[in-house]
N, C-alpha and C. Protein backbone atom coordinates (compact mmCIF):
# COMPACT_ATOMS: atom_id res chain seq x y z
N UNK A 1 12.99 16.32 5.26
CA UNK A 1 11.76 16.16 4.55
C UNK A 1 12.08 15.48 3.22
N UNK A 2 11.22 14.55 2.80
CA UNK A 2 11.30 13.79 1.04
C UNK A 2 10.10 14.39 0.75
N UNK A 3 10.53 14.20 0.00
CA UNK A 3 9.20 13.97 -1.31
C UNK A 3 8.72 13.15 -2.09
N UNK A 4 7.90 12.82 -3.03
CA UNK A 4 7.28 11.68 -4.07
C UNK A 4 6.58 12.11 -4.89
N UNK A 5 7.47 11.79 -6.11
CA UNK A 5 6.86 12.19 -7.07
C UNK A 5 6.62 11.43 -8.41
N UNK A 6 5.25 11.30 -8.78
CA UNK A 6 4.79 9.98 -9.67
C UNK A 6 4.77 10.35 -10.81
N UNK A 7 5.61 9.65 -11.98
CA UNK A 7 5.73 9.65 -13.28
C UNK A 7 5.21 8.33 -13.82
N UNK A 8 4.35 8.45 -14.56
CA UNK A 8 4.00 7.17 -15.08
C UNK A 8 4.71 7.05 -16.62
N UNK A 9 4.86 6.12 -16.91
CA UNK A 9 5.45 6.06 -18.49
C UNK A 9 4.75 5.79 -19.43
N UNK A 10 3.85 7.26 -19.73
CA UNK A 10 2.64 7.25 -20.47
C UNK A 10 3.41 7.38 -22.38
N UNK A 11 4.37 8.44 -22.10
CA UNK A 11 4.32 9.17 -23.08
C UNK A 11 5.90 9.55 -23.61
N UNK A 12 6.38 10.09 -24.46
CA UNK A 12 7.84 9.95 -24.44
C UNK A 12 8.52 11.39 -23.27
N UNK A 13 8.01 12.03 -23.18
CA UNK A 13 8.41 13.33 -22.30
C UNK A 13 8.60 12.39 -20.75
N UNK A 14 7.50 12.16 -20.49
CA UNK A 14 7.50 11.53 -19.59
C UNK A 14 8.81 10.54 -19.45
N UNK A 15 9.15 9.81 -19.98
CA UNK A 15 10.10 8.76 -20.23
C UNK A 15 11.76 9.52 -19.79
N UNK A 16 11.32 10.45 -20.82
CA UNK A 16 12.77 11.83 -20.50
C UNK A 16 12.55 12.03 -19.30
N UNK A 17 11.88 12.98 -18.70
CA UNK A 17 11.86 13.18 -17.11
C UNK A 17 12.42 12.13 -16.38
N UNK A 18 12.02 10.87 -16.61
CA UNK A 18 12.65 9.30 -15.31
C UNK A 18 13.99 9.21 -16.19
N UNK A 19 14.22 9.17 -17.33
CA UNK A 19 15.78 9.39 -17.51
C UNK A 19 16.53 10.03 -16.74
N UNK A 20 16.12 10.95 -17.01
CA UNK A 20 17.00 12.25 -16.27
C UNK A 20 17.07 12.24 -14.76
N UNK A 21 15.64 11.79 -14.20
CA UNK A 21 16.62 11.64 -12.66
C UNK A 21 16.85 10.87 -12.50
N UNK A 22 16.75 9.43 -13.58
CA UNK A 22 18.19 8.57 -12.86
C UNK A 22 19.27 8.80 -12.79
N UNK A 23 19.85 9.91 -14.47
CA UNK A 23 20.84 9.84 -14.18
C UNK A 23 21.41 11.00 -12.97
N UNK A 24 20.03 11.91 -12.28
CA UNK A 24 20.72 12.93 -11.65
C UNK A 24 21.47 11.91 -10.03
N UNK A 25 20.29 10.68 -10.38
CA UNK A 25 20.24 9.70 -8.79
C UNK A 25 21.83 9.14 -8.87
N UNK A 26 22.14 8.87 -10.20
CA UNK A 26 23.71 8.45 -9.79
C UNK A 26 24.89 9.45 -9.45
N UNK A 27 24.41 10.77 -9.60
CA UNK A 27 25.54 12.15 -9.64
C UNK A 27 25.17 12.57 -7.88
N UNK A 28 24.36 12.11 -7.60
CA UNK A 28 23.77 12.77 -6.17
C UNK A 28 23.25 12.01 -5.15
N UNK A 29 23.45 11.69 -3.96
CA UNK A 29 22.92 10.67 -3.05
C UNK A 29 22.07 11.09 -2.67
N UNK A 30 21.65 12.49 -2.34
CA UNK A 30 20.26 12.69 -1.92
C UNK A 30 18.82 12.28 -2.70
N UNK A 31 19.31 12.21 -4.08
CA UNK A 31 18.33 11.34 -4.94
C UNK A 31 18.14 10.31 -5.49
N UNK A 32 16.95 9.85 -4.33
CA UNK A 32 17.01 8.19 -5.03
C UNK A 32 15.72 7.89 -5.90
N UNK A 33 15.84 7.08 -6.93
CA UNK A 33 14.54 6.06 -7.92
C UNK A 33 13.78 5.33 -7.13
N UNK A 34 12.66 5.07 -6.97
CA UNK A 34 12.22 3.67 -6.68
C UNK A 34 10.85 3.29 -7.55
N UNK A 35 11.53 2.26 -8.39
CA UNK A 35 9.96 1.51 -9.54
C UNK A 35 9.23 1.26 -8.50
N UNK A 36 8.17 1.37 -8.83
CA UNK A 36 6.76 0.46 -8.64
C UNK A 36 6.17 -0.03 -9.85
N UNK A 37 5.58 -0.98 -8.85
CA UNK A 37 4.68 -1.50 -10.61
C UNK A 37 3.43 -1.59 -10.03
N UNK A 38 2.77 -0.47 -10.68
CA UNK A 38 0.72 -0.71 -10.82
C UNK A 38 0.15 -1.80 -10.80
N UNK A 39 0.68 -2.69 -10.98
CA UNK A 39 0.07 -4.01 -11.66
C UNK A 39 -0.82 -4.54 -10.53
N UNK A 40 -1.47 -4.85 -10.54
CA UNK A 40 -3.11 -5.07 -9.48
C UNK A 40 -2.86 -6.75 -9.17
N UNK A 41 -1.70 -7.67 -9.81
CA UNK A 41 -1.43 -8.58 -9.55
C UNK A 41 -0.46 -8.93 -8.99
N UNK A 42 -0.34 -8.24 -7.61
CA UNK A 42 1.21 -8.33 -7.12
C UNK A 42 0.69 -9.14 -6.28
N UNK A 43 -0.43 -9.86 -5.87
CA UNK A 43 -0.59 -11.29 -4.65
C UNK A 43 -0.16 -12.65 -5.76
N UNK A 44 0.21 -13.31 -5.41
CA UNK A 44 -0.05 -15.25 -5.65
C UNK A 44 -1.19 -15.79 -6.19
N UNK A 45 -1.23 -16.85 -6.94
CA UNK A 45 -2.64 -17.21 -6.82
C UNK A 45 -3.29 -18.04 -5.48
N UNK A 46 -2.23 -18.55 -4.75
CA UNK A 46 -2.57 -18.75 -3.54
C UNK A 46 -3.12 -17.50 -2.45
N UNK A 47 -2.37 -16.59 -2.80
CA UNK A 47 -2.96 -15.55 -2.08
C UNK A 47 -4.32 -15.13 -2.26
N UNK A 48 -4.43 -14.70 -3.67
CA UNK A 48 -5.70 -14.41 -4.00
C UNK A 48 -6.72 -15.33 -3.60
N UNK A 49 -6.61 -16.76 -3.83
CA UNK A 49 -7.27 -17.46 -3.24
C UNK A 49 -7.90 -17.48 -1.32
N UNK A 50 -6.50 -17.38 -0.24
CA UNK A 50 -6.90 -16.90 0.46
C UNK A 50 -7.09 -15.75 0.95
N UNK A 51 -7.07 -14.74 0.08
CA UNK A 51 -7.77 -13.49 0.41
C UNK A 51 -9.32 -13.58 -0.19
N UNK A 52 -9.92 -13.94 -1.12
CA UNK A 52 -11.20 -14.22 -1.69
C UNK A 52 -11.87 -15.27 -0.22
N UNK A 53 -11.18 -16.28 0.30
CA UNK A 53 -12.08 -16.97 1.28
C UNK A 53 -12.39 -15.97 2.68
N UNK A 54 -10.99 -15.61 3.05
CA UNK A 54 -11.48 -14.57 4.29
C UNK A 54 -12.54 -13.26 3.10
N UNK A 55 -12.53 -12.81 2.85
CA UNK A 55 -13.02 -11.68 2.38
C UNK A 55 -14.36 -12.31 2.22
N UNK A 56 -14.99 -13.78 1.14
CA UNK A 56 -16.27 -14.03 1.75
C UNK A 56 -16.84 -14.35 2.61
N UNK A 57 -16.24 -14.99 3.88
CA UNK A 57 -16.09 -15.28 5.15
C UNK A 57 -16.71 -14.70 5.82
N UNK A 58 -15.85 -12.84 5.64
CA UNK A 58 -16.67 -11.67 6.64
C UNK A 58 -17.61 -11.16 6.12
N UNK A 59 -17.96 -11.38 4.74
CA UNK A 59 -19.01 -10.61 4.01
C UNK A 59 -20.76 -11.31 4.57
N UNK A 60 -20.16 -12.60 4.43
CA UNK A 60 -21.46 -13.54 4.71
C UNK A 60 -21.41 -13.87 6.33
N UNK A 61 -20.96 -13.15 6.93
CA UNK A 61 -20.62 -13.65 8.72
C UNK A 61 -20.69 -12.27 9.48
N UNK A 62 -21.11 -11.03 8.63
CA UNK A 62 -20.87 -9.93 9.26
C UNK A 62 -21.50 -9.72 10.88
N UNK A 63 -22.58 -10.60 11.21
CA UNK A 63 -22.75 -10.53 12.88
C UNK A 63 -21.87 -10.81 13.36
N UNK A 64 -20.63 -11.73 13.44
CA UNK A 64 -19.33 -12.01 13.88
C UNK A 64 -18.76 -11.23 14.60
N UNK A 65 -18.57 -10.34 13.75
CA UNK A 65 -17.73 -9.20 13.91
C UNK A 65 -17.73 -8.28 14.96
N UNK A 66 -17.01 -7.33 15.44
CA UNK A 66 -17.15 -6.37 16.90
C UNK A 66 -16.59 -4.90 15.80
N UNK A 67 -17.49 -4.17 16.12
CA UNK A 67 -17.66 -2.39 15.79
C UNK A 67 -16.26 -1.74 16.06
N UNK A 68 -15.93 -0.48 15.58
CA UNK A 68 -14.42 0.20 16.29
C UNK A 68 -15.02 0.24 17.93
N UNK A 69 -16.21 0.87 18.27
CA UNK A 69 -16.77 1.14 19.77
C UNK A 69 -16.62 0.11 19.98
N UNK A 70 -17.17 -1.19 20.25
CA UNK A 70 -16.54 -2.09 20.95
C UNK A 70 -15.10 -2.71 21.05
N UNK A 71 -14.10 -2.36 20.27
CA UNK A 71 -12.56 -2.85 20.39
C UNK A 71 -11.73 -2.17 21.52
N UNK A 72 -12.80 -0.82 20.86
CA UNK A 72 -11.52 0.48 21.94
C UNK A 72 -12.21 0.43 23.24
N UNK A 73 -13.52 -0.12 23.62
CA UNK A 73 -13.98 0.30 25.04
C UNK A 73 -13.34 -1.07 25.52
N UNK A 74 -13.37 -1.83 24.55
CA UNK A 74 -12.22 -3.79 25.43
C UNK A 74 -10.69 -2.48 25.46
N UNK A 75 -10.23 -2.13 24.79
CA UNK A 75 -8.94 -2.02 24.97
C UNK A 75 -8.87 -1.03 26.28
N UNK A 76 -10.25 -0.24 26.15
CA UNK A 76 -9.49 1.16 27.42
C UNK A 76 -10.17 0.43 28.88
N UNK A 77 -10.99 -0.92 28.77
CA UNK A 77 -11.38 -1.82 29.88
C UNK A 77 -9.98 -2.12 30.20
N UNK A 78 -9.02 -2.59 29.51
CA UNK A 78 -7.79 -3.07 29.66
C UNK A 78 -6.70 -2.38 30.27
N UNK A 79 -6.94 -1.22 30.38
CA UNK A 79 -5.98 0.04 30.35
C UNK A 79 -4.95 0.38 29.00
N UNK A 80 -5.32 0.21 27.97
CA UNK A 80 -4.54 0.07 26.84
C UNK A 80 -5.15 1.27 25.97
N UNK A 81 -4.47 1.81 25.48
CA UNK A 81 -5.15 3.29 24.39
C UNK A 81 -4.76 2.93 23.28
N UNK A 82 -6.20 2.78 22.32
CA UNK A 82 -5.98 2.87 20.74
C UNK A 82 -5.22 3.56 20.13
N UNK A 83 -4.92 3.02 19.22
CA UNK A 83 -3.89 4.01 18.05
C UNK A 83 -4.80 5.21 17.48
């Protein structure tokens, strides 16, 4: 079993706490760091770009589209079982 546990680096306590288990992560292999970064800009501007065209695409095309009931009754027509 792991665990996860989120420290943000609001405050100086806070700061101490991610000190400290890095340095417990180098005394111990069972504990590892891993950064993330919040940052809401982790696409491209190419990306963003083609995520903004599909995304208005389906917004303005929503008859297009097929329901969960119709995917899974094509898939179990198929003999295939949804996830």
């Amino acid at each position: 079993m792991s665990y996860t546990i989120k420290i943000t680096e609001t405050n100086p306590k806070a700061i101490s706490i991610i000190n400290m288990l890095k340095m417990l992560a180098m005394d111990y292999d069972f504990v590892q760091i891993f950064e993330e970064n919040d940052n809401i800009d982790f696409m491209t501007e190419e990306q963003k770009t083609e995520f903004d065209k599909r995304y208005n695409y389906t917004i303005n095309n929503m008859s297009e589209g097929k329901t969960w009931n119709e995917i899974e009754q094509k898939l179990l027509t198929k003999g295939l079982r949804p996830i």
